[in-house]
Protein backbone atom coordinates (compact mmCIF):
# COMPACT_ATOMS: atom_id res chain seq x y z
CA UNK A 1 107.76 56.59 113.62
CA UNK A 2 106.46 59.10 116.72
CA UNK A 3 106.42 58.66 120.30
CA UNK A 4 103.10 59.59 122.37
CA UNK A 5 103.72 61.24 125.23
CA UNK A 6 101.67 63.08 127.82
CA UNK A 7 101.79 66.01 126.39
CA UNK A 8 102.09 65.90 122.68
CA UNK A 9 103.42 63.26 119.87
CA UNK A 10 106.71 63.68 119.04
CA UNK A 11 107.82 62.50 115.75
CA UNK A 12 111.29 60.79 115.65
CA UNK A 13 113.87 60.75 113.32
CA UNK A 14 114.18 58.25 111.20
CA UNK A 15 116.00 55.40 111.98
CA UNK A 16 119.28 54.60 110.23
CA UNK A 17 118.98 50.75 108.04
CA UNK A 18 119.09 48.15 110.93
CA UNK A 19 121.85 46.05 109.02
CA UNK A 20 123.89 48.78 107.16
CA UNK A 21 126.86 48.20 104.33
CA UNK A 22 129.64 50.05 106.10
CA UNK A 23 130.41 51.13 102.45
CA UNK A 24 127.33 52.73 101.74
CA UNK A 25 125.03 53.49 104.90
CA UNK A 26 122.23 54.16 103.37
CA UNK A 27 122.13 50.62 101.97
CA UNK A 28 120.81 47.48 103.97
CA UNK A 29 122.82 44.26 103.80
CA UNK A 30 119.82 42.21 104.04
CA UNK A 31 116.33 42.62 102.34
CA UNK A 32 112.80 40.89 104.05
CA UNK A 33 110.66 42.08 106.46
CA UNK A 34 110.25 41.97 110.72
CA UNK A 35 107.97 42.60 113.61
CA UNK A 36 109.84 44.09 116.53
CA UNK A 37 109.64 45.45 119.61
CA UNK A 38 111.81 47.81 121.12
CA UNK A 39 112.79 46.82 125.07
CA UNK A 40 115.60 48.11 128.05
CA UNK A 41 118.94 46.32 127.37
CA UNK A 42 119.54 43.90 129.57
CA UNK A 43 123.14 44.81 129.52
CA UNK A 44 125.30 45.88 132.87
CA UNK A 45 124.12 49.26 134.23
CA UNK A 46 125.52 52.33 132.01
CA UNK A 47 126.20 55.27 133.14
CA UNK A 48 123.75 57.50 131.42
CA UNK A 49 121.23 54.53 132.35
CA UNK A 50 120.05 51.76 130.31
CA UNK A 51 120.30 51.45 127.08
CA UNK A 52 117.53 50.63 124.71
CA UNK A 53 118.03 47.18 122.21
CA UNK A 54 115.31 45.81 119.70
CA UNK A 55 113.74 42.31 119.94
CA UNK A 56 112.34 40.12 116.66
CA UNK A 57 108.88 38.96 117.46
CA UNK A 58 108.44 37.40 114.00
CA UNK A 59 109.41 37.42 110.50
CA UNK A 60 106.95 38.83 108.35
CA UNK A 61 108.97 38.36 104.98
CA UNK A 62 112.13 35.99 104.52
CA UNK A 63 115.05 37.56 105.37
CA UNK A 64 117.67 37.25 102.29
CA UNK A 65 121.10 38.49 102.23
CA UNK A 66 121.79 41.21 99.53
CA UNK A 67 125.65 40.80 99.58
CA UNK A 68 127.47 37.28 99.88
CA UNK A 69 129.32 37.95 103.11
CA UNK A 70 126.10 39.61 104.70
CA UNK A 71 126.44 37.10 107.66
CA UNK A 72 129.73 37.98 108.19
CA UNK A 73 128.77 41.53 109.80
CA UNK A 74 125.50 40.55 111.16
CA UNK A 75 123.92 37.18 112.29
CA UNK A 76 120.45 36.55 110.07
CA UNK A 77 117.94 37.99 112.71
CA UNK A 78 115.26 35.14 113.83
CA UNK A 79 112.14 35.25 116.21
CA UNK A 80 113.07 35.61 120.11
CA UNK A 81 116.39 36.87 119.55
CA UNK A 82 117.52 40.72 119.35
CA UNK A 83 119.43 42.69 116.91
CA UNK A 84 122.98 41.89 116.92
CA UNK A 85 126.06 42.81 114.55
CA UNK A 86 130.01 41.39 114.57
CA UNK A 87 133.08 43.67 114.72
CA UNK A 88 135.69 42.59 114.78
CA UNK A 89 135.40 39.00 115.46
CA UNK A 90 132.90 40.33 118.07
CA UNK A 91 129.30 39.66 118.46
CA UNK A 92 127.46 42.52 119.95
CA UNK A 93 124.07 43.63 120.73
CA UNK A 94 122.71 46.44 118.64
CA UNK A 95 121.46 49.51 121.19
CA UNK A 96 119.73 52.42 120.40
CA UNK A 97 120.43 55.63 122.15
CA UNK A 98 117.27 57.92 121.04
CA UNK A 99 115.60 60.01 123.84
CA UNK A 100 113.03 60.17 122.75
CA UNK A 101 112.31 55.96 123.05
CA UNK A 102 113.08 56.67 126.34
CA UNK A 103 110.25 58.93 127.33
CA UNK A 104 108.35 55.74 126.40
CA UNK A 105 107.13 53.60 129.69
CA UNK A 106 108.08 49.92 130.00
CA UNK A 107 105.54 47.34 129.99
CA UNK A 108 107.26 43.84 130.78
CA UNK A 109 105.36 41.32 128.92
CA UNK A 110 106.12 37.78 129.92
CA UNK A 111 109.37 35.84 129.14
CA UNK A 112 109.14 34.07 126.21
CA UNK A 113 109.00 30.11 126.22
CA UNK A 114 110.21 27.46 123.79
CA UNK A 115 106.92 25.98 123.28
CA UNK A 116 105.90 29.24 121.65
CA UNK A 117 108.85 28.58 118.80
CA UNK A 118 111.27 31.20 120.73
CA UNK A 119 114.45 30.21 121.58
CA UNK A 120 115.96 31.12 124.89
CA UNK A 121 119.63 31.29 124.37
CA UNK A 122 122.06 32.72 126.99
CA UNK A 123 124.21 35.74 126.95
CA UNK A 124 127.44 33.73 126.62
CA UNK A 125 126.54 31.38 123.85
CA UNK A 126 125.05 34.76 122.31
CA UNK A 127 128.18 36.46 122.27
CA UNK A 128 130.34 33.53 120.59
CA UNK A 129 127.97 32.14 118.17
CA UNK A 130 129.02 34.69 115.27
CA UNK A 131 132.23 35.43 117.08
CA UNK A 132 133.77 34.28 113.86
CA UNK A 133 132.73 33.82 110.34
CA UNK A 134 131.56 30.23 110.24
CA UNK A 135 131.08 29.15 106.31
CA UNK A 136 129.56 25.74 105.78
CA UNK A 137 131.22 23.79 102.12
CA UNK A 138 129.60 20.78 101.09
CA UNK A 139 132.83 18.99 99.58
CA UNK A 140 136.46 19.17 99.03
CA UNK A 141 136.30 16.86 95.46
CA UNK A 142 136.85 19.68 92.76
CA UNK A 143 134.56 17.22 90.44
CA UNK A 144 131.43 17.94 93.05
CA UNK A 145 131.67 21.42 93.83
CA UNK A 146 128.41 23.72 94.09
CA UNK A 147 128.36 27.00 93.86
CA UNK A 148 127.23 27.45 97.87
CA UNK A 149 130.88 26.27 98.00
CA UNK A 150 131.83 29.48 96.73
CA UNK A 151 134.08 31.27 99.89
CA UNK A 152 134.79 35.02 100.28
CA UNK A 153 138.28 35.22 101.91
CA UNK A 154 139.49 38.90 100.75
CA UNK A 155 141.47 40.56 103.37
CA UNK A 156 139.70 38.40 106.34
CA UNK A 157 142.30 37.53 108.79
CA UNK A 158 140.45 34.12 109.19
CA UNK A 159 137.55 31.98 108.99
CA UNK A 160 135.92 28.66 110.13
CA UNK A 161 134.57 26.08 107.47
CA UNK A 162 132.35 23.12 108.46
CA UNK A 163 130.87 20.27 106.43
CA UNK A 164 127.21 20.58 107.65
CA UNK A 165 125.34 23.45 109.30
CA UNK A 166 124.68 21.41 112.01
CA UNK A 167 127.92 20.36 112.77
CA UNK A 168 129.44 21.12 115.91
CA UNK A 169 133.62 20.69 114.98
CA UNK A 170 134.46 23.54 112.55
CA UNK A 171 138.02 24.38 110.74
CA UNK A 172 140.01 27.41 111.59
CA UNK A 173 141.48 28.40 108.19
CA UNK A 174 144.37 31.36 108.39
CA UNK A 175 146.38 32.91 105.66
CA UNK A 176 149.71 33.11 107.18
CA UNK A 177 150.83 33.98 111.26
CA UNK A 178 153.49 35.86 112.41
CA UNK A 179 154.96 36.10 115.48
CA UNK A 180 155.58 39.85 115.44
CA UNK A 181 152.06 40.48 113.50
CA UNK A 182 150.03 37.69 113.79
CA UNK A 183 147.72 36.24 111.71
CA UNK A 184 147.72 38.30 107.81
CA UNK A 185 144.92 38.74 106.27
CA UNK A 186 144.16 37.31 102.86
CA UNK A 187 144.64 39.11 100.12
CA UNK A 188 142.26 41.03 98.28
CA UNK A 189 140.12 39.16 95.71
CA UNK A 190 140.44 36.58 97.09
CA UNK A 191 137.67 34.40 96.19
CA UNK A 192 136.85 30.73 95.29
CA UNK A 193 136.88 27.22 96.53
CA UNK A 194 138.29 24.78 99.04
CA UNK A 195 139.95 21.64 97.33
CA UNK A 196 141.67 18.79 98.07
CA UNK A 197 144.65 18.52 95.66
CA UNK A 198 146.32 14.84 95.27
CA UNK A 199 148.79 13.34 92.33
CA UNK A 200 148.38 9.84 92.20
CA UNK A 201 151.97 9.91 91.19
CA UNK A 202 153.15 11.21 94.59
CA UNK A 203 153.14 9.73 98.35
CA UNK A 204 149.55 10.09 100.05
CA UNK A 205 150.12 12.39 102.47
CA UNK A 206 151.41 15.02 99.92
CA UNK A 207 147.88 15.35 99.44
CA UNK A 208 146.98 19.03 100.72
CA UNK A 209 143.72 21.26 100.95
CA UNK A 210 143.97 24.40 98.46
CA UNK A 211 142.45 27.47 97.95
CA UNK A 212 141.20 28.52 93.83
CA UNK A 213 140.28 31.69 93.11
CA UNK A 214 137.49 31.96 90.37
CA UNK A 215 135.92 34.92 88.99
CA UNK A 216 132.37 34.06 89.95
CA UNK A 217 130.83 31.06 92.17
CA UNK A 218 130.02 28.92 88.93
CA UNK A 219 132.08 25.82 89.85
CA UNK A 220 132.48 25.44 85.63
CA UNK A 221 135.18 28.37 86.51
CA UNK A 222 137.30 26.31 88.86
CA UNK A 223 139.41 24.67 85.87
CA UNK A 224 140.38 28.24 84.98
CA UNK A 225 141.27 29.69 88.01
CA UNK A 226 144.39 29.89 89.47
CA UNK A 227 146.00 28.48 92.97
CA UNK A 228 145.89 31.11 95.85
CA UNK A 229 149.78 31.80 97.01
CA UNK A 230 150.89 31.83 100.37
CA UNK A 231 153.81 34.83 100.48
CA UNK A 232 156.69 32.29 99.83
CA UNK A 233 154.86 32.25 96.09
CA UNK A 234 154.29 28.45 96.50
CA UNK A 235 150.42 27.30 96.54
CA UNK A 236 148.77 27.91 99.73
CA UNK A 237 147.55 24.92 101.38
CA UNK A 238 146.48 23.15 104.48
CA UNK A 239 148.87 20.09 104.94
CA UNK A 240 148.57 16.78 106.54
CA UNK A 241 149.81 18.19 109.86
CA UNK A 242 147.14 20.51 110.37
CA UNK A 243 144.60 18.31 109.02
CA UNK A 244 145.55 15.66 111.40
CA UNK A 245 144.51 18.05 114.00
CA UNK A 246 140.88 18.81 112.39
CA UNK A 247 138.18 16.72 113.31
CA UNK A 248 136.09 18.71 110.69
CA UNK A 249 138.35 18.65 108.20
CA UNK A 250 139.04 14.85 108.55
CA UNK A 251 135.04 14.28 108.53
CA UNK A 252 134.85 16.05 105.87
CA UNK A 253 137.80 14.22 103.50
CA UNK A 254 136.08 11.02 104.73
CA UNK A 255 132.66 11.64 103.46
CA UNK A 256 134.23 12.82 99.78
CA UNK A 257 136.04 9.58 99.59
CA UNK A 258 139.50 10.28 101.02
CA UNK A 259 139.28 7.19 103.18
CA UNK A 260 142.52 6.10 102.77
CA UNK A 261 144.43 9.36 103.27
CA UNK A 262 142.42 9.76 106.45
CA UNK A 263 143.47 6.47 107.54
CA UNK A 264 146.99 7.34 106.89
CA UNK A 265 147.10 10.19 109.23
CA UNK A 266 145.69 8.63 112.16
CA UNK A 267 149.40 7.19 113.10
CA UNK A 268 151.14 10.28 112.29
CA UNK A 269 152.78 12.37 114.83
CA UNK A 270 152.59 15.71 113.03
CA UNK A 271 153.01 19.20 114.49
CA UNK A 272 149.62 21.54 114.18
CA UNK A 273 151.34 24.45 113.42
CA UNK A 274 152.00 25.41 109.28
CA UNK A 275 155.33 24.55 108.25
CA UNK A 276 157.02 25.77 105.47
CA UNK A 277 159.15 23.51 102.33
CA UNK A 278 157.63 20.15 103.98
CA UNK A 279 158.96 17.74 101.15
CA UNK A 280 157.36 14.25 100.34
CA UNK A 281 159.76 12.93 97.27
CA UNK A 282 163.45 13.97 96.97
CA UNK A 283 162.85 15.95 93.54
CA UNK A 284 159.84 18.24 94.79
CA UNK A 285 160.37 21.85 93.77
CA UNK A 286 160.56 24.35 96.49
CA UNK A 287 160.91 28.14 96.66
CA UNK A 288 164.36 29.62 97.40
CA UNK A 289 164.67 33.19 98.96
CA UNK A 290 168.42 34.12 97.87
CA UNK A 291 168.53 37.38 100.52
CA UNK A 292 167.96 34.60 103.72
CA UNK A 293 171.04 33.37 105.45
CA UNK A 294 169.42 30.01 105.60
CA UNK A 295 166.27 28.17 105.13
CA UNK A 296 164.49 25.39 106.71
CA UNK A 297 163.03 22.41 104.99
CA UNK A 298 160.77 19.66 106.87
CA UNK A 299 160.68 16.14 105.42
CA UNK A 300 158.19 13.26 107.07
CA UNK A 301 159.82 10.38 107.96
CA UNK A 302 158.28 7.41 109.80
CA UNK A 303 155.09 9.47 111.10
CA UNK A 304 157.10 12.39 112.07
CA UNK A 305 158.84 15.82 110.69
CA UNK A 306 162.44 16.32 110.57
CA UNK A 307 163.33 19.87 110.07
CA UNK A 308 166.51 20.69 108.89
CA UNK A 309 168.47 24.85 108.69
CA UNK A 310 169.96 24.83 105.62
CA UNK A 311 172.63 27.65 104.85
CA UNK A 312 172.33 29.92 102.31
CA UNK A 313 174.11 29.00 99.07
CA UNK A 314 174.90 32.29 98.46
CA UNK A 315 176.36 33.43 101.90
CA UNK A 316 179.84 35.09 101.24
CA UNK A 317 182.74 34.80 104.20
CA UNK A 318 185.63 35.91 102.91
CA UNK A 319 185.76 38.59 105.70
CA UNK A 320 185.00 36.23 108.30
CA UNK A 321 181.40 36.95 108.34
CA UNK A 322 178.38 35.59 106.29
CA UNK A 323 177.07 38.44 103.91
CA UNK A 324 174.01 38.14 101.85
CA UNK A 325 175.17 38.76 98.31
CA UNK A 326 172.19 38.60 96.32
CA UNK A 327 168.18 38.80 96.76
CA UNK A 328 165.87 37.40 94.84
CA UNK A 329 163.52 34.50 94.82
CA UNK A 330 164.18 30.87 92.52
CA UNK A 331 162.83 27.39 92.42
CA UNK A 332 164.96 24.56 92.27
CA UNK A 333 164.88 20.96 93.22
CA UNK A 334 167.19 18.09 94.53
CA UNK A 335 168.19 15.47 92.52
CA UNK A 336 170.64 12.74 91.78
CA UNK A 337 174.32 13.81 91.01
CA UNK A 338 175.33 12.44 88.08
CA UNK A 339 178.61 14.43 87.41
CA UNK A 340 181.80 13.10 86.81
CA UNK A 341 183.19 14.07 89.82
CA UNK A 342 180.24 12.85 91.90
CA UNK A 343 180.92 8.77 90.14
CA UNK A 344 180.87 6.40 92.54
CA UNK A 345 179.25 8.30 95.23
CA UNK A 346 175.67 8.90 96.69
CA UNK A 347 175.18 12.75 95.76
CA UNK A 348 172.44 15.12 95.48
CA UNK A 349 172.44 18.39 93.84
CA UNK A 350 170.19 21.55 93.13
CA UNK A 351 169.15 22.46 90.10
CA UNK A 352 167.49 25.55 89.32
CA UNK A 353 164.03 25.56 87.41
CA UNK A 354 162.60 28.72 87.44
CA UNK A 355 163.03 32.36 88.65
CA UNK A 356 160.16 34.11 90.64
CA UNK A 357 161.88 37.16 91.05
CA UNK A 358 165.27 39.08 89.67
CA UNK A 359 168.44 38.28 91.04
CA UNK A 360 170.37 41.53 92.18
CA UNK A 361 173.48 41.87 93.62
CA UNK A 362 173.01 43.45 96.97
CA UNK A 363 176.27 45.73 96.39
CA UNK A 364 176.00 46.86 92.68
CA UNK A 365 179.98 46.62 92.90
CA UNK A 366 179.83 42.69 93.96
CA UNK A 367 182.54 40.98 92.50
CA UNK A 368 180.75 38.06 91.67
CA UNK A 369 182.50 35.52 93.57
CA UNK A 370 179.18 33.46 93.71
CA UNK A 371 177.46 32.91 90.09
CA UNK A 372 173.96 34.06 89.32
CA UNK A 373 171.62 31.32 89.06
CA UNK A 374 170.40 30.85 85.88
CA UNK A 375 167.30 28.62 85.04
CA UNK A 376 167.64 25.06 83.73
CA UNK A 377 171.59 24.95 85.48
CA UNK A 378 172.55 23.21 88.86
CA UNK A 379 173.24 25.69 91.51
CA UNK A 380 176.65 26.69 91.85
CA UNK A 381 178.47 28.03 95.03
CA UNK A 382 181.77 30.08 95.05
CA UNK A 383 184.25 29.94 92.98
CA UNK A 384 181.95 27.67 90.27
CA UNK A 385 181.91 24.78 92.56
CA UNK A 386 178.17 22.66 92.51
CA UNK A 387 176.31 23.25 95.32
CA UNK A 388 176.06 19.35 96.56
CA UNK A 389 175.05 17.07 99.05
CA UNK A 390 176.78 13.78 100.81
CA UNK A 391 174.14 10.70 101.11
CA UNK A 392 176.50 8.28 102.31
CA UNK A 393 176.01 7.67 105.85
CA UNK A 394 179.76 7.76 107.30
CA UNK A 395 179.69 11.39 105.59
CA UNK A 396 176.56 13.13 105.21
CA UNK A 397 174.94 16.02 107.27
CA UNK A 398 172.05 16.74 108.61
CA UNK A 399 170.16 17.29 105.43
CA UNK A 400 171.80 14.31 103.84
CA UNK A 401 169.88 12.49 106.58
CA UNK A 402 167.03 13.27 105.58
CA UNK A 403 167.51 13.70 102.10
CA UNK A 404 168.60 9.55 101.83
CA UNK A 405 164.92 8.58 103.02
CA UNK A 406 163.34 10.40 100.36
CA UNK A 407 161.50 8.50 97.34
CA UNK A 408 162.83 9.50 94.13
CA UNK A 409 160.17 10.81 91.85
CA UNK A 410 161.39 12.64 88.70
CA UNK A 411 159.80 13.84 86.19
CA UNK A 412 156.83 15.00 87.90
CA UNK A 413 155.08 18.62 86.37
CA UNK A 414 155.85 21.88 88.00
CA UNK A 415 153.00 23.54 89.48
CA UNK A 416 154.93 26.38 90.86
């Protein structure tokens, strides 16, 4: 390219790739070609003056993404609009800061109109149309996935999924929030499809929206991938709560023939925020941290959640205080006492079905007043007593409370 100017041509540098892959620059993330024109941003003032920006006046050659999270970084280009990329979960317009454009003089030509094909689209709506990725899935129902229902997630702190392009409700899906951090980002490779998961054996509204990662975007993959895990190291998932509070996702449930479970949340009174061990049937495995001091678990009961703090079994207070005497990570389940010294009574008890991650004493001196857990035994608290749980109303807790309202469900597979 070369500027004419009054004196002589100058010939420019060339200019970097319009749309280039931050991990190689040289390297566009789109392929197809454009007719442009280069114009004075009509940005607020800059210091140094204005800024120069670069409008599409038509596309020559389709424009095709080379990588499958091209849109992610920058919005496809189309006639009328100029050059913009995302950072950051920011759209901005791409300016070019050459001198030598700027030796150029400006010829306003007039304003473009819709009845030439152009759109006119304000600065605002400009700004927040790719303010976050968008990705559009055409079904939950792992039996009728495509493989344009394949989603990039890797180490994206969120993203929005829709059921149709021209949709205007959309989905924010996170990985996990803090309140020191905020919201994680996925983890890396993490790639795959959206699903509803259901047992048929199970209440209705245990039904949750999952994550699979496959190797590839060839839905024939999906029975061989693997759950994504949320950093308890229990299947990540979307529950009723927060779908309750998604238009999008409830359109899109009803149109793969979740009609019913739709139906069901409408008289639920849910909280929209992710909650963690929500349990729908008294024998439903959950994921034990053993170096907590307590842990919560949320059961639904007539439309609504009842959260209960549960004390650590493990908590030792022989010295008047409540010290942490193991860590480690187990799975283990409620379910009906049937010991001797339990006859007669209305008692649940834990029983220990897998171990995520070693148990260690926290002082390798510990006397082992509390037993290691061991997988396939109930869980035991000091002194080799079972770790137990009062139903009957004139005596239970908190947790008994809502432990009594529970279906019982046995037998039902792991998928921890």
């Amino acid at each position: 390219m070369a500027v004419l100017t009054p004196r002589k041509i100058v010939k420019m540098p060339p200019l970097r790739a319009l749309f280039p892959n931050p991990s190689n620059p040289n390297h566009s993330f789109f392929k197809g070609k454009l007719l442009v024109s280069f114009e004075q941003a009509p940005l607020e003032a800059r210091v140094n003056g204005t800024s120069i920006v670069m409008r599409v006046l038509k596309v020559l050659e389709p424009i095709e993404p080379l990588v499958e999270d091209a849109t992610l970084h920058y919005p496809i280009p189309t006639p009328g609009t100029l050059l913009k990329y995302a950072i950051r979960g920011q759209i901005r317009i791409r300016e070019f800061e050459s001198p030598y454009l700027k030796l150029l003089p400006s010829i306003k030509s007039p304003a473009p109109s819709p009845s030439h094909g152009l759109p006119h689209v304000s600065l605002k709506i400009r700004k927040t149309l790719f303010a976050d990725p968008v990705r559009t899935i055409s079904t939950l129902d792992p039996c009728r996935l495509q493989s344009s229902d394949f989603v990039v997630l890797s180490d994206r702190k969120r993203v929005y999924i829709r059921g149709h392009p021209e949709s205007p409700e959309s989905a924010k899906v996170a990985y996990f929030h803090d309140a020191s951090q905020g919201h994680l980002p996925f983890p890396s490779d993490t790639h795959g499809f959206f699903y509803m998961h259901t047992n048929p054996r199970l209440p209705l509204l245990s039904g949750q929206i999952r994550f699979r990662i496959t190797p590839s975007s060839d839905p024939a993959q999906f029975e061989n991938g693997t759950d994504l895990l949320s950093l308890s190291g229990e299947p990540w998932n979307i529950y009723a709560g927060q779908i309750t509070h998604s238009a999008a996702l409830k359109e899109l449930l009803q149109c793969d023939g979740y009609a019913e479970y739709v139906q069901a949340l409408s008289g639920l009174r849910l909280p929209k925020q992710k909650l963690r061990r929500v349990l729908y049937y008294l024998e439903q495995p959950f994921v034990m941290d053993m170096a907590h001091k307590g842990y919560t678990l949320s059961v639904v009961l007539s439309g609504k959640i009842l959260s209960i703090v549960c004390p650590s079994v493990s908590l030792d207070r022989r010295r008047g205080e409540r010290i942490i005497t193991y860590t480690g990570r187990v799975v283990v389940r409620h379910e009906r006492s049937t010991l001797q010294e339990h006859a007669g009574g209305n008692f649940v008890v834990l029983r220990v079905l897998k171990i995520l991650d070693p148990i260690t004493p926290v002082d390798p001196h510990y006397d082992m007043h509390f037993c290691l857990p061991r997988v396939g035994s109930l869980l035991l608290t000091s002194k080799n007593r079972v770790r137990s749980f009062n139903l009957d109303p004139n005596h239970c807790q908190s947790i008994g409370v809502a432990l009594k309202h529970l279906p019982s469900i046995p037998n039902v597979e792991l998928d921890l």
